[in-house]
N, C-alpha and C. Protein backbone atom coordinates (compact mmCIF):
# COMPACT_ATOMS: atom_id res chain seq x y z
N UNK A 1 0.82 -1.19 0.00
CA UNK A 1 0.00 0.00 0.00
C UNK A 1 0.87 1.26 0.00
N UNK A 2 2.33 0.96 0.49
CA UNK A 2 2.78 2.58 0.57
C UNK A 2 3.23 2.98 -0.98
N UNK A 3 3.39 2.64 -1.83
CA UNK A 3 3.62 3.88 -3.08
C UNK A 3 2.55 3.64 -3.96
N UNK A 4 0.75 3.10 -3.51
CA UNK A 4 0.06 3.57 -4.40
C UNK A 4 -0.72 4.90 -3.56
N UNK A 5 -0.26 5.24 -2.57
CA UNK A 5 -0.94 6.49 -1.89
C UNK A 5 -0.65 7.90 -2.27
N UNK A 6 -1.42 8.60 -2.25
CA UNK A 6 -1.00 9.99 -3.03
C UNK A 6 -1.21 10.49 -1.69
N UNK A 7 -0.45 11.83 -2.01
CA UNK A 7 -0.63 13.09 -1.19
C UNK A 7 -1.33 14.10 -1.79
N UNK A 8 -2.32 14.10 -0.48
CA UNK A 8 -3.54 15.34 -0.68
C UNK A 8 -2.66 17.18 -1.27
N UNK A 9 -3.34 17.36 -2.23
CA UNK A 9 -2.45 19.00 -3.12
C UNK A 9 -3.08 19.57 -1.93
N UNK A 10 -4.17 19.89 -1.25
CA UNK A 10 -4.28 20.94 -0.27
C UNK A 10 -3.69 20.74 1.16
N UNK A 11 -4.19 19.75 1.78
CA UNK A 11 -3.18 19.50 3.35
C UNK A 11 -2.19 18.61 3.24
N UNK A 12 -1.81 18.16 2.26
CA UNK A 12 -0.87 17.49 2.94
C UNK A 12 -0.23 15.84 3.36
N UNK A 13 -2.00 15.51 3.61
CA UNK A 13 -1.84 14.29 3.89
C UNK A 13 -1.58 13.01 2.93
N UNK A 14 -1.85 12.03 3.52
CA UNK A 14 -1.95 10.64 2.58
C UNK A 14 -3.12 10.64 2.47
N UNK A 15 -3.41 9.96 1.09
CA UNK A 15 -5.17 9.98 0.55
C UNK A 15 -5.53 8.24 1.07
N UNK A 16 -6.45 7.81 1.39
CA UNK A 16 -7.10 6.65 1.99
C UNK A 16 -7.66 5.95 0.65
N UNK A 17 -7.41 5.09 0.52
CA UNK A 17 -8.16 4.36 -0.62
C UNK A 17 -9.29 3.47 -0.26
N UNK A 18 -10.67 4.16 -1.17
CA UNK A 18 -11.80 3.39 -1.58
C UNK A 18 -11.85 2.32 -1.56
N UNK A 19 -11.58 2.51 -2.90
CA UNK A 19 -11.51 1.64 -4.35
C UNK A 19 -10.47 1.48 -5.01
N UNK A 20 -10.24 0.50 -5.83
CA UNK A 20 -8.62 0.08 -6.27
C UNK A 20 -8.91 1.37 -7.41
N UNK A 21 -8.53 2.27 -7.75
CA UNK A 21 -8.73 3.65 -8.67
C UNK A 21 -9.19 4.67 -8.11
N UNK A 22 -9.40 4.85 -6.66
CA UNK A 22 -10.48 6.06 -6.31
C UNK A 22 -9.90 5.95 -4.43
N UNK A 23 -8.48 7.48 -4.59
CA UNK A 23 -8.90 7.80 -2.74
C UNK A 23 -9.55 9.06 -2.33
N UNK A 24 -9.27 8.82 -1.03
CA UNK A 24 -10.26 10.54 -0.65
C UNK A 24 -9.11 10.78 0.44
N UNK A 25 -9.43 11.64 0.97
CA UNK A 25 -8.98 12.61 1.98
C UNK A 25 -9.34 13.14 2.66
N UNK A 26 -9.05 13.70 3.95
CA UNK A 26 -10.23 14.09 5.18
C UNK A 26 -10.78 15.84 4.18
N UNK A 27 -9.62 16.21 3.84
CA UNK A 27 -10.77 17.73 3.85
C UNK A 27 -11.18 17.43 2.30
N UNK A 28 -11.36 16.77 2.05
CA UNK A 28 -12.55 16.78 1.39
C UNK A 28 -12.49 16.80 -0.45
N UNK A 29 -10.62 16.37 -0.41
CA UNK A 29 -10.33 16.35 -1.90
C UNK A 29 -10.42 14.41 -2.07
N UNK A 30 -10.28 14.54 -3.59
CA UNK A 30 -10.76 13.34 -3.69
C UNK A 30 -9.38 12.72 -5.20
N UNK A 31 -9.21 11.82 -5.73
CA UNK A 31 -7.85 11.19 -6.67
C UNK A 31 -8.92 10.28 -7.39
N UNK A 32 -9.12 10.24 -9.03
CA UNK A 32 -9.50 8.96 -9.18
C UNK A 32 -8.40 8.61 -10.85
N UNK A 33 -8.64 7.77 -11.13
CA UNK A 33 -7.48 7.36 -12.24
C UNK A 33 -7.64 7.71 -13.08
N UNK A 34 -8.79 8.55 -13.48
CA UNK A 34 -9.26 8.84 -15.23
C UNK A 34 -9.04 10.03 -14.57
N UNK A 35 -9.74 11.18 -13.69
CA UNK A 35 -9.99 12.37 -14.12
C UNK A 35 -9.29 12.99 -12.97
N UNK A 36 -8.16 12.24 -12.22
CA UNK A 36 -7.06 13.04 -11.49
C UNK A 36 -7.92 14.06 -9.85
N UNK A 37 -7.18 14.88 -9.63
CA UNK A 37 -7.85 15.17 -8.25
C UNK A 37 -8.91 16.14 -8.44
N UNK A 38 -10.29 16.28 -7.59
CA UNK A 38 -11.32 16.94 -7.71
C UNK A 38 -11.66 17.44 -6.24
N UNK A 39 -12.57 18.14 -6.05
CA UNK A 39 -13.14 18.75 -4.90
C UNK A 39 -14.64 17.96 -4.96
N UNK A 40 -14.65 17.39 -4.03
CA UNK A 40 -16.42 16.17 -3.39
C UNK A 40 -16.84 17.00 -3.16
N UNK A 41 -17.95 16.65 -3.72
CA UNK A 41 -19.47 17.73 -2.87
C UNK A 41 -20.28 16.82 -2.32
N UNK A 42 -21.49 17.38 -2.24
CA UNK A 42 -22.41 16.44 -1.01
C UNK A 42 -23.14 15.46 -2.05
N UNK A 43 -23.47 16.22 -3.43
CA UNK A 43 -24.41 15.36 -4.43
C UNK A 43 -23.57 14.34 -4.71
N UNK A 44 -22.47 13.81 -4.54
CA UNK A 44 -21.77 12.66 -5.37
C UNK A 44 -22.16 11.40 -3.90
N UNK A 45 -21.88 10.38 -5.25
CA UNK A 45 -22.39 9.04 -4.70
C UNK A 45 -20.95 8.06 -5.19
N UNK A 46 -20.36 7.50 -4.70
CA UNK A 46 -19.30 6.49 -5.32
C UNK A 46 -19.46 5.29 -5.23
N UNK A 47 -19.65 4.60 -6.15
CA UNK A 47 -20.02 2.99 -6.31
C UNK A 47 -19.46 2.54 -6.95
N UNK A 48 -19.48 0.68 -7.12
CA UNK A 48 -18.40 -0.03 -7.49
C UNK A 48 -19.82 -0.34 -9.18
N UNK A 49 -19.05 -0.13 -10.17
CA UNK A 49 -20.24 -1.06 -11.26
C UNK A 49 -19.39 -1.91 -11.64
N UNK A 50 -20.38 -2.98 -12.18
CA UNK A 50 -19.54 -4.25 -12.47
C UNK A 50 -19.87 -4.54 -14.36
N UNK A 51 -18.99 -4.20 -14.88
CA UNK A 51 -18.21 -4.41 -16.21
C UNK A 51 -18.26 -5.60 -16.59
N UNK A 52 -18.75 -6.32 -17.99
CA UNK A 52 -18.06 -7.59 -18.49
C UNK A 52 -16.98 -7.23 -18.94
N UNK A 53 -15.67 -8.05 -18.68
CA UNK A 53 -14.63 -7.84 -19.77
C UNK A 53 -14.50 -9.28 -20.32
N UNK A 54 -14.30 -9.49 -21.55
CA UNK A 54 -14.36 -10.51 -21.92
C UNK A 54 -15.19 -11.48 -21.27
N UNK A 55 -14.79 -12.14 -20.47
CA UNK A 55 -14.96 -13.42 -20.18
C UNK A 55 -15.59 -12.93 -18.20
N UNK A 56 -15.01 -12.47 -17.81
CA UNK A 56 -14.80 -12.09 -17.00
C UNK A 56 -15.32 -10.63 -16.62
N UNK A 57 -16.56 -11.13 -14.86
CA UNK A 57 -16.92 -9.56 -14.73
C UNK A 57 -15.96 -9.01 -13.70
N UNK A 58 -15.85 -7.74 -13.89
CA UNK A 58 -14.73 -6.72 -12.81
C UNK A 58 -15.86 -5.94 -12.54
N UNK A 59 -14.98 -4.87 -11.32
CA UNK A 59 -16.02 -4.34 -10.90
C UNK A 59 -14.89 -2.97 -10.89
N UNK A 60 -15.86 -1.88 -11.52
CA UNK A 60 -14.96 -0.45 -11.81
C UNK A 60 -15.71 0.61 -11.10
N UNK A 61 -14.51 2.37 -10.10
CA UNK A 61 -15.48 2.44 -9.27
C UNK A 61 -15.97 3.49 -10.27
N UNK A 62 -17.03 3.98 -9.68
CA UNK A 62 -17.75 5.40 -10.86
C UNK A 62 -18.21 6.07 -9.65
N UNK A 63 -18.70 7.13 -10.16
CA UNK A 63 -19.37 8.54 -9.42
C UNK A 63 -20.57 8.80 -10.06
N UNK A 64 -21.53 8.61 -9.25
CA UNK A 64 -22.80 9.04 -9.55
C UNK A 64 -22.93 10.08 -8.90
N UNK A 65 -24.30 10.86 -9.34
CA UNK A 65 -24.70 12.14 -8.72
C UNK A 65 -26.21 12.20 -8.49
N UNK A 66 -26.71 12.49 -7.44
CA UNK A 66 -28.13 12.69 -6.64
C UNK A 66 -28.79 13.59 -7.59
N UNK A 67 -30.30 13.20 -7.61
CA UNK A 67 -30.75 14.20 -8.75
C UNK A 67 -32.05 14.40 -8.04
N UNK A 68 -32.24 15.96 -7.73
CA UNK A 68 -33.18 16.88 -6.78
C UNK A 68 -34.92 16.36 -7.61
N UNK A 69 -35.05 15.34 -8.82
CA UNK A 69 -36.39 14.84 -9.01
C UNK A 69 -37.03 14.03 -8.35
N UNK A 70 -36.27 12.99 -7.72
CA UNK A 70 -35.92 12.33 -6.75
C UNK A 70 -36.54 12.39 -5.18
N UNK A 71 -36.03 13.45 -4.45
CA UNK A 71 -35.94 14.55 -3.45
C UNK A 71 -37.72 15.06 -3.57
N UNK A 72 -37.66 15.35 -4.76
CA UNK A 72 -38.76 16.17 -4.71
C UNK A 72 -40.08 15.50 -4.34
N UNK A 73 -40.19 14.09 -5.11
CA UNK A 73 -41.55 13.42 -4.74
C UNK A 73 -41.98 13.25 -3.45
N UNK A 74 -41.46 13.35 -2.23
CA UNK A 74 -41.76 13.27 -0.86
C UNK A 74 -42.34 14.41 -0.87
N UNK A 75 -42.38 15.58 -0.88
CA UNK A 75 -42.97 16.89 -1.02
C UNK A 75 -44.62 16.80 -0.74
């Protein structure tokens, strides 16, 4: 585990890993393998989806996002 850990660009720290592609960090930055470091908000959701590859299913993580249509039907 020690040289797949990144260090957080704002504090400092070591980033905690998820998912084998995806860590986070306490204040609130986040690392994933396609689209590099981002700032989490409250609407994101992180889940594992599971991929056929060939022969074989894997499971890859993704970011979903909460959608206020949703929310609304309790109203």
């Amino acid at each position: 585990m020690g040289a797949s850990n990144k260090i957080c660009p704002n504090c400092g720290r070591k980033m905690k890993q998820q998912f084998i592609g995806l860590q986070h960090c306490k204040c609130g930055m986040s690392w994933k393998k396609d689209i590099a470091y981002f700032e989490r908000t409250k609407d994101m959701i992180f889940a594992l989806a599971r991929r056929k590859i060939g022969k074989k299913i894997k499971q890859c993580p993704v970011i979903r996002y909460k959608n206020d249509e949703n929310n609304n039907k309790t109203k």
